[in-house]
C-alpha atoms as a PDB file:
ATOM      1  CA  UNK A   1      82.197  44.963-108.394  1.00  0.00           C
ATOM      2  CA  UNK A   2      83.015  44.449-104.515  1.00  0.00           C
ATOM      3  CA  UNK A   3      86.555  44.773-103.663  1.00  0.00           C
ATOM      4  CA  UNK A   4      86.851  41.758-101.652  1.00  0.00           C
ATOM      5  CA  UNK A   5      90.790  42.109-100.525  1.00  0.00           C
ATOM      6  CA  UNK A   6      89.816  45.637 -98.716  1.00  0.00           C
ATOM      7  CA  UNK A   7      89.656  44.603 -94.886  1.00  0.00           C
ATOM      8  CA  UNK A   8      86.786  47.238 -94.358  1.00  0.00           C
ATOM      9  CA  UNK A   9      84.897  45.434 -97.396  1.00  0.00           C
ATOM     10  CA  UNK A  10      84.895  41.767 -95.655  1.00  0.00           C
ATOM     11  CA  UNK A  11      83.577  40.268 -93.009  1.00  0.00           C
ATOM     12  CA  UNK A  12      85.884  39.079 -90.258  1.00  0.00           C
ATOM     13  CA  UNK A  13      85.956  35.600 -89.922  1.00  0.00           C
ATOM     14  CA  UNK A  14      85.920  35.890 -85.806  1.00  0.00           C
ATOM     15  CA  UNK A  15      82.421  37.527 -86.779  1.00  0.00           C
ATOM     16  CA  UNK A  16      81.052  33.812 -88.190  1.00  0.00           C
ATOM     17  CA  UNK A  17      79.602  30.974 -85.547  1.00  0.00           C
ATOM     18  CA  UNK A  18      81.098  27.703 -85.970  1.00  0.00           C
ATOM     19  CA  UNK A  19      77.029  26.541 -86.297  1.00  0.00           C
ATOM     20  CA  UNK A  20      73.938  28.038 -87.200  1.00  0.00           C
ATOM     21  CA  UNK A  21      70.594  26.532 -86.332  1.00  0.00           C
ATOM     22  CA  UNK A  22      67.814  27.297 -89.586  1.00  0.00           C
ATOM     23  CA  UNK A  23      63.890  27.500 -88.669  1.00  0.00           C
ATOM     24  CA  UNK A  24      63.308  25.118 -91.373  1.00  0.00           C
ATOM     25  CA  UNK A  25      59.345  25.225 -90.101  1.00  0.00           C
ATOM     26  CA  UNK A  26      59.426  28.640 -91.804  1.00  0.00           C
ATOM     27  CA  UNK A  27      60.355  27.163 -94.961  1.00  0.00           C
ATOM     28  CA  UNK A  28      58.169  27.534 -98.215  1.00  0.00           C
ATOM     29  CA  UNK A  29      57.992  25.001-101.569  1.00  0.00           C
ATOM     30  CA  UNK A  30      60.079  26.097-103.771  1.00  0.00           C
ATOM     31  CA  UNK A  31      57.868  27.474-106.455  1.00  0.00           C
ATOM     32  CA  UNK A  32      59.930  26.972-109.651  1.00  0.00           C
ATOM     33  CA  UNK A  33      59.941  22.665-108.807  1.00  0.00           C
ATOM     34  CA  UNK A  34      56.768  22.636-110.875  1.00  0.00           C
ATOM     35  CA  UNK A  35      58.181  24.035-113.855  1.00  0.00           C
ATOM     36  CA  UNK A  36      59.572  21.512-115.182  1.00  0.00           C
ATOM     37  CA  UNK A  37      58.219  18.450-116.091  1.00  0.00           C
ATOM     38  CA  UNK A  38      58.962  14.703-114.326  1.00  0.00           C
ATOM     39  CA  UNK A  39      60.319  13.578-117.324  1.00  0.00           C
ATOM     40  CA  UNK A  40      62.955  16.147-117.924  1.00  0.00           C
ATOM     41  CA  UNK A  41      66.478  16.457-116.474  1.00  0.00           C
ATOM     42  CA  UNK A  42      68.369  19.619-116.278  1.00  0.00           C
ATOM     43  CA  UNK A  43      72.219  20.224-116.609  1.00  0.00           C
ATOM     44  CA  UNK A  44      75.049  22.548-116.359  1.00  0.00           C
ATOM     45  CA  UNK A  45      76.798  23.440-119.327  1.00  0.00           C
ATOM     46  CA  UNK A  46      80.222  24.570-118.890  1.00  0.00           C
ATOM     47  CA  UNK A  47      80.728  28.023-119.870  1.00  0.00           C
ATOM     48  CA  UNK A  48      82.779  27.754-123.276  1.00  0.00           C
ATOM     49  CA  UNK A  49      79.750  25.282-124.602  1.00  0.00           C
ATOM     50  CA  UNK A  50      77.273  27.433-123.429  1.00  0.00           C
ATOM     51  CA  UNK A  51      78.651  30.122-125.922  1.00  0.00           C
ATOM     52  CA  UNK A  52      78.142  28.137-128.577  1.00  0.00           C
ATOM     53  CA  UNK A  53      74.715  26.429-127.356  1.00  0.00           C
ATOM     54  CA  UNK A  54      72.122  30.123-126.782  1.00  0.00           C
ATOM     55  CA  UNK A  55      69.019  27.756-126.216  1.00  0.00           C
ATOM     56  CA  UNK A  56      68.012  24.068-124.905  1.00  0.00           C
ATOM     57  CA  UNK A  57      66.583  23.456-128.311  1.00  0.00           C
ATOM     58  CA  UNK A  58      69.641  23.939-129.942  1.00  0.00           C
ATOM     59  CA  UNK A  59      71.578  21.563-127.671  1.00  0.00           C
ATOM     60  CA  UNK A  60      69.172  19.227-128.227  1.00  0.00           C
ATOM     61  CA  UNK A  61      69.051  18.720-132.074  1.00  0.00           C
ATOM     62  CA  UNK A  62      72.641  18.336-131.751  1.00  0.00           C
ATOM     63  CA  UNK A  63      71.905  15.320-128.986  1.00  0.00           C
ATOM     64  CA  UNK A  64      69.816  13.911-131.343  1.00  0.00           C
ATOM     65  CA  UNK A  65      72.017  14.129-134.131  1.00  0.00           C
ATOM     66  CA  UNK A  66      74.871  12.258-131.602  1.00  0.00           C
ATOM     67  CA  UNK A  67      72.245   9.926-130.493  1.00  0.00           C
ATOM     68  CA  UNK A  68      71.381   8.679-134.487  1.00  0.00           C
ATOM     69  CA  UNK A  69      75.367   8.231-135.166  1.00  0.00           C
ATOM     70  CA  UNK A  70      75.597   5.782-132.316  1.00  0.00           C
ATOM     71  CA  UNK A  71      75.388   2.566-132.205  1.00  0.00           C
ATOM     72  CA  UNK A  72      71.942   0.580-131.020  1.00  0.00           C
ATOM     73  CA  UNK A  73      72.443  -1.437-128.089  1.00  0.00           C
ATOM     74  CA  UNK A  74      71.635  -5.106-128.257  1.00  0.00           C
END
C-alpha cells in the first residue's frame, strides 16, 4: 500500500494544470457495453450487503421474494 502522507510519495499540486484538453478522436468503444443486455440494469451494492449477497442470482431471488410480498398496483 502507497504511503500517501510521505511528501516524496505525492504529487505536488503546483505540478497539476488547472485544464487538460483529451484527444477524444483517439477514443475506442468501450468493449464491455455489449455485455450486457438492453434490458438489464446494473447497481452498486454497498459494501456490508455485498457480504451477504456473493452473486447477482442470489440478490435476485431475494428481489423476487420482496417483489411477491408487495402489494399489486391498481
Amino acid at each position: 500500500m502507497k504511503n500517501t502522507d510521505n511528501p516524496e510519495n505525492s504529487e505536488n499540486k503546483e505540478d497539476m494544470l488547472h485544464e487538460y484538453r483529451f484527444d477524444y478522436g483517439k477514443a475506442k468503444p468501450n468493449r464491455f457495453a455489449e455485455v450486457l443486455a438492453d434490458s438489464q440494469l446494473m447497481v452498486v451494492l454497498e459494501p456490508d450487503v455485498a457480504a451477504v449477497f456473493k452473486s447477482s442470482e442470489a440478490v435476485n431471488t431475494v428481489l423476487r421474494a420482496l417483489i411477491e410480498t408487495m402489494p399489486k398496483p391498481r
